[in-house]
PDB file of N, CA and C in Angstrom:
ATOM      1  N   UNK A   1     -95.448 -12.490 -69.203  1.00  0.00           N
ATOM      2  CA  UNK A   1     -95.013 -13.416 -68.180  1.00  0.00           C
ATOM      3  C   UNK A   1     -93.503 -13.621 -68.328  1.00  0.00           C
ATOM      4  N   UNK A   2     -92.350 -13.824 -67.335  1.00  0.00           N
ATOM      5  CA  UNK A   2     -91.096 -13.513 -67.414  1.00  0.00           C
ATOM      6  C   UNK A   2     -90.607 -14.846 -67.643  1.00  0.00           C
ATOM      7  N   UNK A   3     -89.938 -15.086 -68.612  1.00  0.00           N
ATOM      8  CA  UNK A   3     -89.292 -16.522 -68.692  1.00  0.00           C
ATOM      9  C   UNK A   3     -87.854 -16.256 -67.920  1.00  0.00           C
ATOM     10  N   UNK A   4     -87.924 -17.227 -67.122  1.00  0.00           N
ATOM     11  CA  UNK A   4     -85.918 -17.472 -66.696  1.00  0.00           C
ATOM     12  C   UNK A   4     -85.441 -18.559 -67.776  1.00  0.00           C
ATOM     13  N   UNK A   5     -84.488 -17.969 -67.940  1.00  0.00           N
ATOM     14  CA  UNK A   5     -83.063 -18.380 -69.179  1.00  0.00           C
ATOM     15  C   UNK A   5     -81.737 -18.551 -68.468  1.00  0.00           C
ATOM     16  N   UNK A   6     -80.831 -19.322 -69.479  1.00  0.00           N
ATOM     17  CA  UNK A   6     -79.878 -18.909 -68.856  1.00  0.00           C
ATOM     18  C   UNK A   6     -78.231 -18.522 -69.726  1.00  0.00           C
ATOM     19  N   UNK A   7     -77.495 -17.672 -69.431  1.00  0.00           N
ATOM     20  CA  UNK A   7     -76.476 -17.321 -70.094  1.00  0.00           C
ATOM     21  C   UNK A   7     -75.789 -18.242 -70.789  1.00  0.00           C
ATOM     22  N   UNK A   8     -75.449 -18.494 -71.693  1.00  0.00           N
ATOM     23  CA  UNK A   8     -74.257 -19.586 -72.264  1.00  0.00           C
ATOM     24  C   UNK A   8     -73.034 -18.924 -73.082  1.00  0.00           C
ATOM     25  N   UNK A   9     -72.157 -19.874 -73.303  1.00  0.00           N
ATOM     26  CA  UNK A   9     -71.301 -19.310 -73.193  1.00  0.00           C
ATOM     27  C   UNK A   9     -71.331 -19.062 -74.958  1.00  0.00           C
ATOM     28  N   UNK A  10     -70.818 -18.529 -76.165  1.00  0.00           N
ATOM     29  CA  UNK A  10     -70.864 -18.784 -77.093  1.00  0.00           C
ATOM     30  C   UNK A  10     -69.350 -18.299 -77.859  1.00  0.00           C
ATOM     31  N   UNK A  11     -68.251 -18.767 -78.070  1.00  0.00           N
ATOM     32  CA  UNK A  11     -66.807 -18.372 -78.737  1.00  0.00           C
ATOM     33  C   UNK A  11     -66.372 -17.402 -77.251  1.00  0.00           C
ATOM     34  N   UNK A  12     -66.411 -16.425 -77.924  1.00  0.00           N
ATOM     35  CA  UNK A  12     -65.548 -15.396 -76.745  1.00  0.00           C
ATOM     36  C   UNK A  12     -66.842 -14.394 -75.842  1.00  0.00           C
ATOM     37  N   UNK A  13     -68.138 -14.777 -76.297  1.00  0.00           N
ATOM     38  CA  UNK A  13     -69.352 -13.701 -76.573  1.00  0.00           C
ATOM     39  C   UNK A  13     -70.121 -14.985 -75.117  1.00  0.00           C
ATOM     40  N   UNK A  14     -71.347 -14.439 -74.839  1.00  0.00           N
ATOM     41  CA  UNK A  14     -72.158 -14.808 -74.129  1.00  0.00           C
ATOM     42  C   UNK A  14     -73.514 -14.656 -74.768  1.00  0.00           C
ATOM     43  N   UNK A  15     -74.137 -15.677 -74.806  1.00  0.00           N
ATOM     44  CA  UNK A  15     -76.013 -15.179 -75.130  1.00  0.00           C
ATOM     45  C   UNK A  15     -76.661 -15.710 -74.552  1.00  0.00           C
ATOM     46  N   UNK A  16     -77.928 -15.224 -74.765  1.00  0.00           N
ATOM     47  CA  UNK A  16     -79.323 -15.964 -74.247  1.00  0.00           C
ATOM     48  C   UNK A  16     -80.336 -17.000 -75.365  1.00  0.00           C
ATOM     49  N   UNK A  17     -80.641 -17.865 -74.975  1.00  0.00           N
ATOM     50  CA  UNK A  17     -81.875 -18.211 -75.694  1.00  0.00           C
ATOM     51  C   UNK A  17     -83.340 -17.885 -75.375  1.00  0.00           C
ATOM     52  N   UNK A  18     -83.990 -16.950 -76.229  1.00  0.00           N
ATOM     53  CA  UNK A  18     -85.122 -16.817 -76.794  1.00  0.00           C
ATOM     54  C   UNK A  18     -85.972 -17.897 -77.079  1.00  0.00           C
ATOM     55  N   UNK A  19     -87.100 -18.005 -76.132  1.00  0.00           N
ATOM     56  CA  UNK A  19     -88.583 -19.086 -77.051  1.00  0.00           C
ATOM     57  C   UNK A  19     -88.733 -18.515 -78.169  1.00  0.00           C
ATOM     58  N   UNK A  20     -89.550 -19.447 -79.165  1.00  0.00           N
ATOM     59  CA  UNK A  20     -89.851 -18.958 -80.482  1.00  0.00           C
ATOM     60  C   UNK A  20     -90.997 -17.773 -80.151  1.00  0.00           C
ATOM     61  N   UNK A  21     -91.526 -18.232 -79.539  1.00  0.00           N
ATOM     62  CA  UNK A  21     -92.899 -17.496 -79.107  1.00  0.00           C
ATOM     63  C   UNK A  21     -92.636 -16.267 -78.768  1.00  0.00           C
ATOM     64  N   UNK A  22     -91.938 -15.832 -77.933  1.00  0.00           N
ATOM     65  CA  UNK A  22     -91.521 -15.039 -77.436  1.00  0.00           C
ATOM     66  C   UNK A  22     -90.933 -13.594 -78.946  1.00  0.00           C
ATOM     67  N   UNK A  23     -90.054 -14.546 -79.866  1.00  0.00           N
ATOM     68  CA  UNK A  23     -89.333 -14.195 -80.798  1.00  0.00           C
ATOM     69  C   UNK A  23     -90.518 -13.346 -81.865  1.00  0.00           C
ATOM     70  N   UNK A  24     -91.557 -14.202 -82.081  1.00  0.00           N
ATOM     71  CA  UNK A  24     -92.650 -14.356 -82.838  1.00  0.00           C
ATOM     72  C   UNK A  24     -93.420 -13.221 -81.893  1.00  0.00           C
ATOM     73  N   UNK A  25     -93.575 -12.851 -81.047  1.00  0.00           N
ATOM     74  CA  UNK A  25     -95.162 -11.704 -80.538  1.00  0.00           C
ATOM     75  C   UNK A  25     -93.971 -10.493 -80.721  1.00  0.00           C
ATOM     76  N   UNK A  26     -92.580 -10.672 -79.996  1.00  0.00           N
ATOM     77  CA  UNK A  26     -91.665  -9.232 -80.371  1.00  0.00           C
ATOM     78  C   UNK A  26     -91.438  -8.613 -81.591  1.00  0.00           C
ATOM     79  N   UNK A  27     -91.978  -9.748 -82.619  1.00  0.00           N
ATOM     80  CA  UNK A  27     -91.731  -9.248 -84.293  1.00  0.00           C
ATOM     81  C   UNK A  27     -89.994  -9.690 -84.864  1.00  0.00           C
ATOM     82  N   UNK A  28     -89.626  -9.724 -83.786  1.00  0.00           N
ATOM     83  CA  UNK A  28     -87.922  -9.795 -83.576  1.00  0.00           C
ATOM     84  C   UNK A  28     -87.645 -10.599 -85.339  1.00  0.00           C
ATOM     85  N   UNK A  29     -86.291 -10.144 -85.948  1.00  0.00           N
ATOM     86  CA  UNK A  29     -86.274 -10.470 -87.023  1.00  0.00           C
ATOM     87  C   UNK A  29     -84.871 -11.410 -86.684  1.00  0.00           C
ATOM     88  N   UNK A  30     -83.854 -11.099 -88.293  1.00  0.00           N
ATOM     89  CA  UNK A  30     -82.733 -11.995 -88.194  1.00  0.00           C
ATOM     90  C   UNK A  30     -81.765 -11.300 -87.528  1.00  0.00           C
ATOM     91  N   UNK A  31     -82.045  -9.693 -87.468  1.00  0.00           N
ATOM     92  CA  UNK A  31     -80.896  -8.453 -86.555  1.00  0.00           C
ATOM     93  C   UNK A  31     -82.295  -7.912 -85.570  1.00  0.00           C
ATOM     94  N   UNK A  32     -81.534  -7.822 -84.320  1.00  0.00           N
ATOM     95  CA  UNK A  32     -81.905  -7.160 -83.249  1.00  0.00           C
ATOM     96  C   UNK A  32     -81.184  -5.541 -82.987  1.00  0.00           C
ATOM     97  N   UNK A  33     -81.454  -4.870 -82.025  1.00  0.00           N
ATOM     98  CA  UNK A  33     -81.038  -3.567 -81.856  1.00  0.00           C
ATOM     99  C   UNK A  33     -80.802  -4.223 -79.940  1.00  0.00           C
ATOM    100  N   UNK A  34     -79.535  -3.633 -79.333  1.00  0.00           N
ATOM    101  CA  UNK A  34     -79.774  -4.086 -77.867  1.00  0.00           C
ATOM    102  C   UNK A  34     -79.439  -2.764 -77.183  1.00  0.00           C
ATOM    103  N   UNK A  35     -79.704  -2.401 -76.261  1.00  0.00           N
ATOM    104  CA  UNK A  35     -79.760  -0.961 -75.638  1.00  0.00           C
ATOM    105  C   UNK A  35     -80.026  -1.325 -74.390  1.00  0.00           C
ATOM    106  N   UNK A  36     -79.124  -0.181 -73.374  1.00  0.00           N
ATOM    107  CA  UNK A  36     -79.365  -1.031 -72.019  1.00  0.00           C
ATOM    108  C   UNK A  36     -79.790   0.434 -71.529  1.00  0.00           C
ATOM    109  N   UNK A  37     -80.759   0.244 -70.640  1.00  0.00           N
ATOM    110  CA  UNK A  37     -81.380   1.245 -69.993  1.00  0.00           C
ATOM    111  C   UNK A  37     -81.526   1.059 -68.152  1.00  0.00           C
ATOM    112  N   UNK A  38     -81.184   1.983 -67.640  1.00  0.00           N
ATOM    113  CA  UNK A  38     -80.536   1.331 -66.303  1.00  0.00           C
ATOM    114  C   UNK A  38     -80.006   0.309 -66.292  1.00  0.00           C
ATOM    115  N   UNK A  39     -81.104  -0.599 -65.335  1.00  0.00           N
ATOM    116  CA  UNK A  39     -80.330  -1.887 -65.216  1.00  0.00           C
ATOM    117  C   UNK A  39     -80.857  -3.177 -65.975  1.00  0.00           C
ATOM    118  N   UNK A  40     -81.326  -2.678 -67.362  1.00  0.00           N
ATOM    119  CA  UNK A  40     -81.957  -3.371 -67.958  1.00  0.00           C
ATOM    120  C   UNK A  40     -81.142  -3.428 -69.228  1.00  0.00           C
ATOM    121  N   UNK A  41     -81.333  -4.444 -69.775  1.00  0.00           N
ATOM    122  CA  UNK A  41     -81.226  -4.562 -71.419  1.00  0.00           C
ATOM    123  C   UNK A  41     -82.399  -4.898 -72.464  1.00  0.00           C
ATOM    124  N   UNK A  42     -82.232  -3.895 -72.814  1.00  0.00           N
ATOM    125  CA  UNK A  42     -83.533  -3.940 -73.812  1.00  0.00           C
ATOM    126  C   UNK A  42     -83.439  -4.308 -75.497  1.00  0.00           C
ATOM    127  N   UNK A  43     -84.132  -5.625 -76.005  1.00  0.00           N
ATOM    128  CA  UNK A  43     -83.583  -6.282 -77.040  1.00  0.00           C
ATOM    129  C   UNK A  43     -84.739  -6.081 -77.662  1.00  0.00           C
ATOM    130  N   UNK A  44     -84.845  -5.016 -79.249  1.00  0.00           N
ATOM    131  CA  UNK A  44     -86.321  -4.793 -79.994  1.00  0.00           C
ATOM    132  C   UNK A  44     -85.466  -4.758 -81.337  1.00  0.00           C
ATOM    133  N   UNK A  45     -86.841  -5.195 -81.944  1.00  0.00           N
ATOM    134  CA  UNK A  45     -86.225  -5.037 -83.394  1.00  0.00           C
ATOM    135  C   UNK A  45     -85.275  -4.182 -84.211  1.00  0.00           C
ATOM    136  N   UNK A  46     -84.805  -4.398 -85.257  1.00  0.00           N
ATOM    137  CA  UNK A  46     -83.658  -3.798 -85.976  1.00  0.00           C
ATOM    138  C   UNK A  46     -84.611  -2.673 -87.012  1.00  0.00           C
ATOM    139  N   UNK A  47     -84.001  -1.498 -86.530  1.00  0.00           N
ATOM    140  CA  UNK A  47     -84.978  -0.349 -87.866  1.00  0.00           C
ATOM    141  C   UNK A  47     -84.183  -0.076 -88.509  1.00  0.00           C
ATOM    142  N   UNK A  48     -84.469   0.013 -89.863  1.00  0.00           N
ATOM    143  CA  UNK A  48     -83.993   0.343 -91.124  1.00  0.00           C
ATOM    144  C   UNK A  48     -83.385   1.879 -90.932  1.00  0.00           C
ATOM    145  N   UNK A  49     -82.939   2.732 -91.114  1.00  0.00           N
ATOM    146  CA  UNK A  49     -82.018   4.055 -91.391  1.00  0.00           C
ATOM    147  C   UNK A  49     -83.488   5.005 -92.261  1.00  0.00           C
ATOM    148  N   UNK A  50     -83.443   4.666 -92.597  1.00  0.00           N
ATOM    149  CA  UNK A  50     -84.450   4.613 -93.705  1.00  0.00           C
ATOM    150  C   UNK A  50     -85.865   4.865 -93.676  1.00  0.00           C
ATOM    151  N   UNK A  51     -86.595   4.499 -92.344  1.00  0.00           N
ATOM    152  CA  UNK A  51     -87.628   3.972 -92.029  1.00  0.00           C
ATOM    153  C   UNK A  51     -88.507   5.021 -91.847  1.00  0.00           C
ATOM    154  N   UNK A  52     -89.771   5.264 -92.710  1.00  0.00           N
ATOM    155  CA  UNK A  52     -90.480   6.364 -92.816  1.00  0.00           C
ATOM    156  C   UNK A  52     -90.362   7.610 -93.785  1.00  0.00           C
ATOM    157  N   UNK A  53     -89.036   7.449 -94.904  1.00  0.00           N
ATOM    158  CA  UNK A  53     -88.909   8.379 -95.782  1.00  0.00           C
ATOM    159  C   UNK A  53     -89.547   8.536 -96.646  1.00  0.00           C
ATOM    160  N   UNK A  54     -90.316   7.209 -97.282  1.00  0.00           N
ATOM    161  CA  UNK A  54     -91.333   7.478 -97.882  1.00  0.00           C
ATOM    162  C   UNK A  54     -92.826   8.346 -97.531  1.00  0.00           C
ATOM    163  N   UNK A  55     -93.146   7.797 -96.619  1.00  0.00           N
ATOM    164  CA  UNK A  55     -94.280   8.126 -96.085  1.00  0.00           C
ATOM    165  C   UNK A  55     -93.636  10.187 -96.145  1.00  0.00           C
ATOM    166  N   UNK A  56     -92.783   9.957 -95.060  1.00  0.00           N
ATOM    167  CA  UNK A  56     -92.544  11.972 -94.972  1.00  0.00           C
ATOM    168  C   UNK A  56     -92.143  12.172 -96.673  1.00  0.00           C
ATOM    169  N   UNK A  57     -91.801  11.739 -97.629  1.00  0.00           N
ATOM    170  CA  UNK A  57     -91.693  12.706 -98.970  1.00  0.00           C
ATOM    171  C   UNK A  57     -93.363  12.876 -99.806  1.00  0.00           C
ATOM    172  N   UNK A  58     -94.158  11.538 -99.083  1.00  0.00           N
ATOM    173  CA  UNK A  58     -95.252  11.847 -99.879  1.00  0.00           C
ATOM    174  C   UNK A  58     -95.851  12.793 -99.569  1.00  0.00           C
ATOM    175  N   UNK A  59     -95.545  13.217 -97.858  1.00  0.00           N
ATOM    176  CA  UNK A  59     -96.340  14.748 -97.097  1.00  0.00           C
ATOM    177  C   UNK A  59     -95.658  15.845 -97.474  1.00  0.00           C
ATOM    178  N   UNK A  60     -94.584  15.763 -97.975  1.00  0.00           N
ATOM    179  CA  UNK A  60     -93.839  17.068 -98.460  1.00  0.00           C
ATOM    180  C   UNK A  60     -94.070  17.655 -99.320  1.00  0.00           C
ATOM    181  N   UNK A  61     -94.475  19.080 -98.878  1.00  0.00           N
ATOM    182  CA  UNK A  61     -95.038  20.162-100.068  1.00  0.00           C
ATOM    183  C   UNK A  61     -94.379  19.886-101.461  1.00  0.00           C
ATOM    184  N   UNK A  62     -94.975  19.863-102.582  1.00  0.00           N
ATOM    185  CA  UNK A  62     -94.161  19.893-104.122  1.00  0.00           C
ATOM    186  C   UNK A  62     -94.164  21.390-104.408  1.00  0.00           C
ATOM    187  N   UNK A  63     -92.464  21.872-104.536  1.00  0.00           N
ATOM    188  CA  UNK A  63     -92.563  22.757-104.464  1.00  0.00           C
ATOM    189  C   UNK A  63     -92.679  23.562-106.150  1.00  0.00           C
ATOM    190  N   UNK A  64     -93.797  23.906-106.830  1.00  0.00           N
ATOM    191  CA  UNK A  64     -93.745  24.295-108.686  1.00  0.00           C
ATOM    192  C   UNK A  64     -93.308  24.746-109.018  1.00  0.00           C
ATOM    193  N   UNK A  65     -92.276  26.139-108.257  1.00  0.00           N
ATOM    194  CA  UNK A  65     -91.363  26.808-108.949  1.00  0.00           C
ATOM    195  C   UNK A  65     -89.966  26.404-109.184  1.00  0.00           C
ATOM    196  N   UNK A  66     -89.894  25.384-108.589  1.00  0.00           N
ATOM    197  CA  UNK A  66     -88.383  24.761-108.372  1.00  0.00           C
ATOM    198  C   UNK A  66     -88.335  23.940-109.882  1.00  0.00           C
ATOM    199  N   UNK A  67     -89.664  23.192-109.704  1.00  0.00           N
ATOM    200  CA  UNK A  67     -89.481  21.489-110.950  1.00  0.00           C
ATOM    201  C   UNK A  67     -89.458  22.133-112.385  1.00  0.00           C
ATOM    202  N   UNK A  68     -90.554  23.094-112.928  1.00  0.00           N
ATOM    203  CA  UNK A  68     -89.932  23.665-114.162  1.00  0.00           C
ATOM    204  C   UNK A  68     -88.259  23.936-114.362  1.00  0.00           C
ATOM    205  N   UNK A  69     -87.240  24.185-113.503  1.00  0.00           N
ATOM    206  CA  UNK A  69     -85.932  24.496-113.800  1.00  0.00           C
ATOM    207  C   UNK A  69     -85.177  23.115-113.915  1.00  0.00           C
ATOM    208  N   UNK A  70     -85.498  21.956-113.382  1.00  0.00           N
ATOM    209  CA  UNK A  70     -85.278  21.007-113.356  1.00  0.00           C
ATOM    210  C   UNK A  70     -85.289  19.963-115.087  1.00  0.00           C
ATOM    211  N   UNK A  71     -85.980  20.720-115.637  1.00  0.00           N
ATOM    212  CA  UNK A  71     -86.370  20.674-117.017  1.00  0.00           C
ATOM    213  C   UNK A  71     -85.183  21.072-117.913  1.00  0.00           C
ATOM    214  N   UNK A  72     -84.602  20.317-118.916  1.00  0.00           N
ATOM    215  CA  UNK A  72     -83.609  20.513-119.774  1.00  0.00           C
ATOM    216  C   UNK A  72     -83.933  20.487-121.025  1.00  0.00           C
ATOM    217  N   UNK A  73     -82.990  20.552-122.082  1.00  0.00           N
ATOM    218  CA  UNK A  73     -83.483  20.424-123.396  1.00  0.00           C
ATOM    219  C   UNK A  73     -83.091  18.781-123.987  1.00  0.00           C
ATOM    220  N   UNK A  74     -82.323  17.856-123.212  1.00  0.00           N
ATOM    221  CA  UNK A  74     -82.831  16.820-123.358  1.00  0.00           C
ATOM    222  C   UNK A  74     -84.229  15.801-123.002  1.00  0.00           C
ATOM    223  N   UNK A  75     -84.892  16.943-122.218  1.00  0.00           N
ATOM    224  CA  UNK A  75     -86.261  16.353-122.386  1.00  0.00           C
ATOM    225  C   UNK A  75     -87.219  16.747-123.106  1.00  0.00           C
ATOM    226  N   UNK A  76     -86.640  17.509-124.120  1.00  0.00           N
ATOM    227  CA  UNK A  76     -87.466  17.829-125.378  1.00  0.00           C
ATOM    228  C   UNK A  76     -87.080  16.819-126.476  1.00  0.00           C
ATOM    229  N   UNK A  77     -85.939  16.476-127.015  1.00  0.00           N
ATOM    230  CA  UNK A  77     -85.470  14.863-127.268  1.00  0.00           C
ATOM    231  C   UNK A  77     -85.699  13.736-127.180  1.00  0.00           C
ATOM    232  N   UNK A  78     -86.418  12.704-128.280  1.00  0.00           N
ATOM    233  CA  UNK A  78     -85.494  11.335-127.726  1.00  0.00           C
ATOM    234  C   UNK A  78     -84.686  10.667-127.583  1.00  0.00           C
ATOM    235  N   UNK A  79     -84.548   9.730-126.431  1.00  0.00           N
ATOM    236  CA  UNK A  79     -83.133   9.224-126.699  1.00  0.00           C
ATOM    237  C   UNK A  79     -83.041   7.990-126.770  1.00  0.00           C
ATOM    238  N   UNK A  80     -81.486   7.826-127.147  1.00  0.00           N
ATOM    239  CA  UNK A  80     -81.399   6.781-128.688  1.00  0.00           C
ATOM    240  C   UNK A  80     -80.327   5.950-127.991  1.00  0.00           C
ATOM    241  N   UNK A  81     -80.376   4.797-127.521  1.00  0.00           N
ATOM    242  CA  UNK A  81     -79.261   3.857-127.073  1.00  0.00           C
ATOM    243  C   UNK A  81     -78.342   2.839-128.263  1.00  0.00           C
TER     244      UNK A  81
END
């Protein structure tokens, strides 16, 4: 359902106010992402850079011939601080 708002003014910047409710079903956090698409502006949550690297390294083949070389002769050692 479309809420009307209205612009204010804020320092040199302009914003809107958001219901909580509204804030709360979008997931919306303390950073937003804003993107305008035609004649729209579209305000969705902030994604991490990051987001999903775990998940894709746990699907990533381990490759066995690589990790034996990875192996040194300080891991035949202990070590001593």
């Amino acid at each position: 359902m479309p809420v009307k708002t209205k612009i204010i003014k804020i320092g040199n910047s302009q914003g809107v106010r958001i219901p909580k409710t509204m804030i709360e079903q979008a997931r919306l956090g303390d950073e937003v992402e804003l993107e305008l698409k035609a004649d729209y502006l579209v305000i969705k949550p902030a994604s991490s850079p990051r987001t999903g690297w775990a998940d894709a390294f746990a699907k990533a083949p381990i490759d066995n011939e690589i990790l034996p070389m990875l192996e040194n002769e300080w891991d035949e050692e202990g070590w001593e601080w």
